[in-house]
N, C-alpha and C. Protein backbone atom coordinates (compact mmCIF):
# COMPACT_ATOMS: atom_id res chain seq x y z
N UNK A 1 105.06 122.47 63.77
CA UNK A 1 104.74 121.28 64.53
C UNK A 1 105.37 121.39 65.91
N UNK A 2 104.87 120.90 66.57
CA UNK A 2 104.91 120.68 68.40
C UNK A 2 106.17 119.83 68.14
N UNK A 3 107.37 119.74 69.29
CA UNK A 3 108.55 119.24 69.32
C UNK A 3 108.65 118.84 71.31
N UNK A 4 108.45 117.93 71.76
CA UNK A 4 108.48 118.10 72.79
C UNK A 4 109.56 118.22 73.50
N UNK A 5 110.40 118.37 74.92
CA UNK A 5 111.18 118.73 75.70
C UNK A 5 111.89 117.10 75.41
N UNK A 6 112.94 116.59 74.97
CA UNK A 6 113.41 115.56 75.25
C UNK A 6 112.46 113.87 76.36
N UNK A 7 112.55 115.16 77.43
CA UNK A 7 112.40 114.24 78.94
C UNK A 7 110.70 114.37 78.28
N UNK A 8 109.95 114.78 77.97
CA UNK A 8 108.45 114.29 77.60
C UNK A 8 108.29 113.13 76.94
N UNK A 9 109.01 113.06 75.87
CA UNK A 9 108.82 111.90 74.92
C UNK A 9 108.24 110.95 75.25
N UNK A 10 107.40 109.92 75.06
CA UNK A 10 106.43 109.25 75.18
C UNK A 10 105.51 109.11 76.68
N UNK A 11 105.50 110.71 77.00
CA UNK A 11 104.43 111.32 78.08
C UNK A 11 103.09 111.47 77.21
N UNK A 12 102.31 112.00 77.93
CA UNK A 12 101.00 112.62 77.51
C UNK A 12 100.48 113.79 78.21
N UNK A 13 100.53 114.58 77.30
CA UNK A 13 100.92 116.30 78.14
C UNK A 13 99.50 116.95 77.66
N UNK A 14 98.52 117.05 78.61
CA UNK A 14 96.85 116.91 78.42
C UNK A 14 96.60 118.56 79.10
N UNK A 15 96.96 118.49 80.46
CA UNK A 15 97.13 120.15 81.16
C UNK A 15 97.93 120.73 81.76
N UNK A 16 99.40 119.65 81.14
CA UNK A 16 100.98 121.00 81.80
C UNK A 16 101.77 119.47 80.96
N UNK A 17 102.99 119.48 82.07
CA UNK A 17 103.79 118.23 81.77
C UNK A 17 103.66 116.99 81.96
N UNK A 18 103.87 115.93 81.34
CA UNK A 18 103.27 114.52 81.17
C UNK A 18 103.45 113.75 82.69
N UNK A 19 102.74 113.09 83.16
CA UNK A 19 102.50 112.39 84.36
C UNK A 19 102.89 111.16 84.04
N UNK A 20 103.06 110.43 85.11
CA UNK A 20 102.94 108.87 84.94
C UNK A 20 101.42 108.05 85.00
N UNK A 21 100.71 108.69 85.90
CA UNK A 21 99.46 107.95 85.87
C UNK A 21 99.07 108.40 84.22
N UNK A 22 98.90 109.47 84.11
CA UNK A 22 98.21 109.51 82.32
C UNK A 22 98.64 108.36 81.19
N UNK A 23 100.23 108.71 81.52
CA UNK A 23 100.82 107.74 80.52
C UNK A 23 100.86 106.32 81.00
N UNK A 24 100.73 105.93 82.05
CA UNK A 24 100.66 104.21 82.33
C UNK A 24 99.18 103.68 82.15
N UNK A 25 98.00 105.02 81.64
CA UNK A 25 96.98 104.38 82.03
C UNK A 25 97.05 104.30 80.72
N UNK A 26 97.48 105.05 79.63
CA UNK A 26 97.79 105.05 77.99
C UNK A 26 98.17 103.41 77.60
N UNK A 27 99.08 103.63 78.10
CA UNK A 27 99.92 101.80 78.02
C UNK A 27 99.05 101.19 78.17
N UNK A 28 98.21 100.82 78.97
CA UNK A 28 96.94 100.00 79.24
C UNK A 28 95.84 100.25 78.30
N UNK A 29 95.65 100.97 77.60
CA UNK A 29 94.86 101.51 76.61
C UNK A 29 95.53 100.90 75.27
N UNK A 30 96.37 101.25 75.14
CA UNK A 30 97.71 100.82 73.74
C UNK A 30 97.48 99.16 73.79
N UNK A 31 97.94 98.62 74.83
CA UNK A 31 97.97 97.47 75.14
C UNK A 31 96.70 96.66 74.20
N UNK A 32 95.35 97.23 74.00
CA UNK A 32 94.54 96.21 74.00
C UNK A 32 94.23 96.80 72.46
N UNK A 33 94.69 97.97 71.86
CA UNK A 33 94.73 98.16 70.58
C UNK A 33 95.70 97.19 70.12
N UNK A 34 96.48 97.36 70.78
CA UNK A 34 97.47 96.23 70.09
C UNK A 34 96.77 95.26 69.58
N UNK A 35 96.14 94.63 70.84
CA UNK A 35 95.54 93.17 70.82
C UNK A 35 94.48 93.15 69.72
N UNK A 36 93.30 94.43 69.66
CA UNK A 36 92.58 94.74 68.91
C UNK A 36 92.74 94.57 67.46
N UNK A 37 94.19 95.15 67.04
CA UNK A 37 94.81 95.31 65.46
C UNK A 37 95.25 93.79 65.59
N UNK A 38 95.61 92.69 66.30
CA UNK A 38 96.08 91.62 66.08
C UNK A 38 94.76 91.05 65.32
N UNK A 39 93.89 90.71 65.82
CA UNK A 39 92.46 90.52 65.54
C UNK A 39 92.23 90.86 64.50
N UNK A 40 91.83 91.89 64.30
CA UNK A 40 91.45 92.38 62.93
C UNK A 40 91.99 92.31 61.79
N UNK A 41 93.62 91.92 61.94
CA UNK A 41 94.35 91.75 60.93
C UNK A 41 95.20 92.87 60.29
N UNK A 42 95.04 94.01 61.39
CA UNK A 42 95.32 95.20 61.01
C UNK A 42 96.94 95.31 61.85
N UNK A 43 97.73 95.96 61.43
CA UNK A 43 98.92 96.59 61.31
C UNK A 43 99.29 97.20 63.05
N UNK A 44 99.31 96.19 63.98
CA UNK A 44 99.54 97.04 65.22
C UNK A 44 100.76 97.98 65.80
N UNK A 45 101.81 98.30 64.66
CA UNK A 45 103.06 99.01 64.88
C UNK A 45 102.95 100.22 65.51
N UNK A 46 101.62 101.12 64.72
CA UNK A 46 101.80 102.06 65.14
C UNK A 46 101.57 102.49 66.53
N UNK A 47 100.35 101.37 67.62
CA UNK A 47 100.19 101.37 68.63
C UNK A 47 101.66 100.84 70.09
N UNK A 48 102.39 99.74 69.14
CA UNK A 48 103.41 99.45 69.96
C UNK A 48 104.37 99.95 70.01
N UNK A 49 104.50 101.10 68.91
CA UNK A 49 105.66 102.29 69.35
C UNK A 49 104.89 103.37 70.05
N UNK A 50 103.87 103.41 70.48
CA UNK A 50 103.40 104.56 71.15
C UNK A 50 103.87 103.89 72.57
N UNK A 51 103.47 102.56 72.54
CA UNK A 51 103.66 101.87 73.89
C UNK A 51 104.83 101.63 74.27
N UNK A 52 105.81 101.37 73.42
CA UNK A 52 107.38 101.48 73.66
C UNK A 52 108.12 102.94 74.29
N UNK A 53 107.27 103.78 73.69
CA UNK A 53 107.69 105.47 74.12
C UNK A 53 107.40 105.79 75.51
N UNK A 54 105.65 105.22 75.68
CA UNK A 54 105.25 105.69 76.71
C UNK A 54 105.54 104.63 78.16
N UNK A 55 106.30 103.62 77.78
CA UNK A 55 106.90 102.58 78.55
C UNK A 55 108.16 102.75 79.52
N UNK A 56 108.80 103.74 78.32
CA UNK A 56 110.56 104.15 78.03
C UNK A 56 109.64 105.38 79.38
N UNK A 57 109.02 106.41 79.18
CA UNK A 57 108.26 107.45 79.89
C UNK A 57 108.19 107.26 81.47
N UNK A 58 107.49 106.32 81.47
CA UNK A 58 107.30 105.87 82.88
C UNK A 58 108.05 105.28 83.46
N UNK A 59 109.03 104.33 82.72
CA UNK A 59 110.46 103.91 83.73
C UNK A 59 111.14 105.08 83.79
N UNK A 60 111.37 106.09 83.52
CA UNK A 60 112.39 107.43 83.97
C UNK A 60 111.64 107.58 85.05
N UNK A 61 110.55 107.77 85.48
CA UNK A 61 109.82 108.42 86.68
C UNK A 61 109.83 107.09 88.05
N UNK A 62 110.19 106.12 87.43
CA UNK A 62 110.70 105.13 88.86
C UNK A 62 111.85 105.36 89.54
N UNK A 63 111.61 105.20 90.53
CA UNK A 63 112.42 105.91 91.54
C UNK A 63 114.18 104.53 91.80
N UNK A 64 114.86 105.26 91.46
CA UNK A 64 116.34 104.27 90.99
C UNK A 64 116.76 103.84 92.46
N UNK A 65 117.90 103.00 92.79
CA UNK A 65 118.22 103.04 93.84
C UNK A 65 119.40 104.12 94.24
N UNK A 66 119.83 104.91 93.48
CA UNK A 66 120.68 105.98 93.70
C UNK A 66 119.68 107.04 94.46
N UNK A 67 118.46 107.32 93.54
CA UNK A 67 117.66 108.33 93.97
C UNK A 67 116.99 107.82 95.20
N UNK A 68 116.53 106.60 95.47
CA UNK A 68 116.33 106.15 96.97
C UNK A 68 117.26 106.72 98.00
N UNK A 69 118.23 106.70 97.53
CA UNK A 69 119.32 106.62 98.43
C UNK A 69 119.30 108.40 99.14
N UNK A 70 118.25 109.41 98.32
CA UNK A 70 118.13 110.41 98.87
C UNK A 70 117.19 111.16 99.83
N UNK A 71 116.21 109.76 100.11
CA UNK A 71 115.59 109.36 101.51
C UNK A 71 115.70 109.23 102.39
N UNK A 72 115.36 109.45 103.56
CA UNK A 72 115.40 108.98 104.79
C UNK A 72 115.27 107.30 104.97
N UNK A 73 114.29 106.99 104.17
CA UNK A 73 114.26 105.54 104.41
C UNK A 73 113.95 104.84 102.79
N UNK A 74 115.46 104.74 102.10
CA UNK A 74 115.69 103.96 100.88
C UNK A 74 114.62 103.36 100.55
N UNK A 75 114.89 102.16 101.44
CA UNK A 75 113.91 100.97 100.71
C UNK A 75 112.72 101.34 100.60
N UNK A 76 112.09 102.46 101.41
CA UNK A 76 110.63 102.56 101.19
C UNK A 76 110.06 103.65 100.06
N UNK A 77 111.12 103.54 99.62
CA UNK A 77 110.64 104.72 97.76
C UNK A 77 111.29 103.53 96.74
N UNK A 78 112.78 103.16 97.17
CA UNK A 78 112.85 102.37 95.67
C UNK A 78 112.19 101.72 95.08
N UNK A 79 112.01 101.82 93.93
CA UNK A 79 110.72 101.11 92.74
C UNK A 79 109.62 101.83 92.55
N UNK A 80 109.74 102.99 93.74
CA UNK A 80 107.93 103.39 93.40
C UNK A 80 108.29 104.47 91.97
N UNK A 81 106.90 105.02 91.68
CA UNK A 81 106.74 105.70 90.86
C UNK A 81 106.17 107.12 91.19
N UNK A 82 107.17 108.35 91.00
CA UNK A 82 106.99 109.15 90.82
C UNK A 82 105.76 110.03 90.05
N UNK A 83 104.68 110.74 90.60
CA UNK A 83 103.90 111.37 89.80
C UNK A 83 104.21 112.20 88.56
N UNK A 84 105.11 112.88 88.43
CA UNK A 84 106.10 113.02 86.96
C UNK A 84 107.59 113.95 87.20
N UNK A 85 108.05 114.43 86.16
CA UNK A 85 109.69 114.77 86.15
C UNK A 85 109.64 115.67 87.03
N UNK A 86 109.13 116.51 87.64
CA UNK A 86 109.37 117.41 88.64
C UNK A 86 108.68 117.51 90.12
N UNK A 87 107.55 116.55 89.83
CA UNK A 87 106.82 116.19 91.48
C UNK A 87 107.30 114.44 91.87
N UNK A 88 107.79 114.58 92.91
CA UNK A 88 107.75 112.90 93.47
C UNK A 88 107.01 112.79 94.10
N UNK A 89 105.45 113.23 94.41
CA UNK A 89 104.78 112.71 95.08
C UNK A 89 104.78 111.48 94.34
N UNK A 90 104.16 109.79 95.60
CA UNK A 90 104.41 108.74 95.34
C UNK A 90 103.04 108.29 96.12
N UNK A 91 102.33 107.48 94.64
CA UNK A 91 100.68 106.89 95.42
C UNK A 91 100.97 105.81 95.00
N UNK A 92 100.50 104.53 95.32
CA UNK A 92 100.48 103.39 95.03
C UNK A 92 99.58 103.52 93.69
N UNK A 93 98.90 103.98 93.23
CA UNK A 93 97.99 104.02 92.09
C UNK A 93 99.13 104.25 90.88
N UNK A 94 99.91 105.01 91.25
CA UNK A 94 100.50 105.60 90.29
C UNK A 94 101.76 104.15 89.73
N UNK A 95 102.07 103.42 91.09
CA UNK A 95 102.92 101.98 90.75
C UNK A 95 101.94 101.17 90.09
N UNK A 96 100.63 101.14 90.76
CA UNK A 96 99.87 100.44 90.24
C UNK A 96 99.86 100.27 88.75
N UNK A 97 98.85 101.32 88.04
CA UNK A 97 99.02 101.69 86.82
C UNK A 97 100.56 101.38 85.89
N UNK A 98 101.41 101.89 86.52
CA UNK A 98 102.91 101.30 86.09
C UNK A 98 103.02 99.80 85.46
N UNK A 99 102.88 99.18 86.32
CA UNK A 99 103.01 97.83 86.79
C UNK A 99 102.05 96.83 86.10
N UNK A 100 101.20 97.51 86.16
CA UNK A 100 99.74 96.68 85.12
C UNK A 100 99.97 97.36 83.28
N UNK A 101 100.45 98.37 83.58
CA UNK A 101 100.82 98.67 81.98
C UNK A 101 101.82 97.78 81.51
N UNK A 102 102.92 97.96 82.06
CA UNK A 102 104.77 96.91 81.51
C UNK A 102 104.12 95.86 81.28
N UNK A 103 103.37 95.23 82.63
CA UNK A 103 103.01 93.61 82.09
C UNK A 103 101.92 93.95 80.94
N UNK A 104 100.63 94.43 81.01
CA UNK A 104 100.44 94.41 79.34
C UNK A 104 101.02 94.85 78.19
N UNK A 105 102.22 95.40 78.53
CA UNK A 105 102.97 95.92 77.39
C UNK A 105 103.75 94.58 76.74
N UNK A 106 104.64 94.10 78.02
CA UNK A 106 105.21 92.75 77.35
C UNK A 106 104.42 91.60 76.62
N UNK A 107 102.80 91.62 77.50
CA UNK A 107 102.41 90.59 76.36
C UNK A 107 101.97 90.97 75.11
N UNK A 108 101.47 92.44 74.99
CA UNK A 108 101.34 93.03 73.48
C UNK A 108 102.52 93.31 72.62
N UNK A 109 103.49 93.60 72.99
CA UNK A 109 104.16 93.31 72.14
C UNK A 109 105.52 92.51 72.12
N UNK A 110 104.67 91.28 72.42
CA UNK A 110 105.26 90.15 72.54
C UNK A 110 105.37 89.62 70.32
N UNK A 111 106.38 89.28 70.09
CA UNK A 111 106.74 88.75 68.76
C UNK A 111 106.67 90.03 67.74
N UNK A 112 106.46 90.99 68.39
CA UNK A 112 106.69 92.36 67.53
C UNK A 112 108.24 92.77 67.28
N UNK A 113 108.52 93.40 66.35
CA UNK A 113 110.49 93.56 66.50
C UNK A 113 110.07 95.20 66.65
N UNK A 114 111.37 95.55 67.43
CA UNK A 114 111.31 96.80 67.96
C UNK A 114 111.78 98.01 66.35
């Protein structure tokens, strides 16, 4: 069985190492299975630990204010999101996606226990 690198863990590693856009667009995907298995009456755990992993995933790739601090101009990277563990290129798509995943993450698994 496949064992991934620590720092992958709830990435999605499709044609090298896991990205943030892949995995935030996952979260957004997870998100509405969630909602889906609520509905149906079906068992949504297994979707909100994918979403908890791939949640945990994409906050490592936000840019901290320590790591701002290795900018020329701080404030204008802190919070963004890194394209993954070894490229910082930084698109707004990539916060985007971020940002629209967490918030559907919190309301899917909203009353779920971790």
């Amino acid at each position: 069985a496949f064992t991934p690198a620590p720092d992958w863990v709830g990435g999605f590693n499709v044609y090298g190492p896991p990205g943030a856009a892949p995995a935030a667009c996952r979260i957004e995907g997870l998100a509405a299975a969630v909602r889906a298995a609520r509905r149906l009456g079906t068992d949504p755990e297994p979707y909100a630990a994918a979403i908890r992993r791939a949640s945990a995933f994409v906050r490592r790739l936000q840019v901290s204010p320590e790591e701002a601090g290795l900018f020329p101009d701080p404030e204008k990277v802190r919070g963004g999101v890194r394209a993954g563990l070894d490229d910082w290129t930084m698109r707004i798509d990539y916060a985007q996606h971020a940002l629209s995943g967490w918030l559907l993450a919190a309301e899917a698994l909203e009353g779920l226990e971790e």
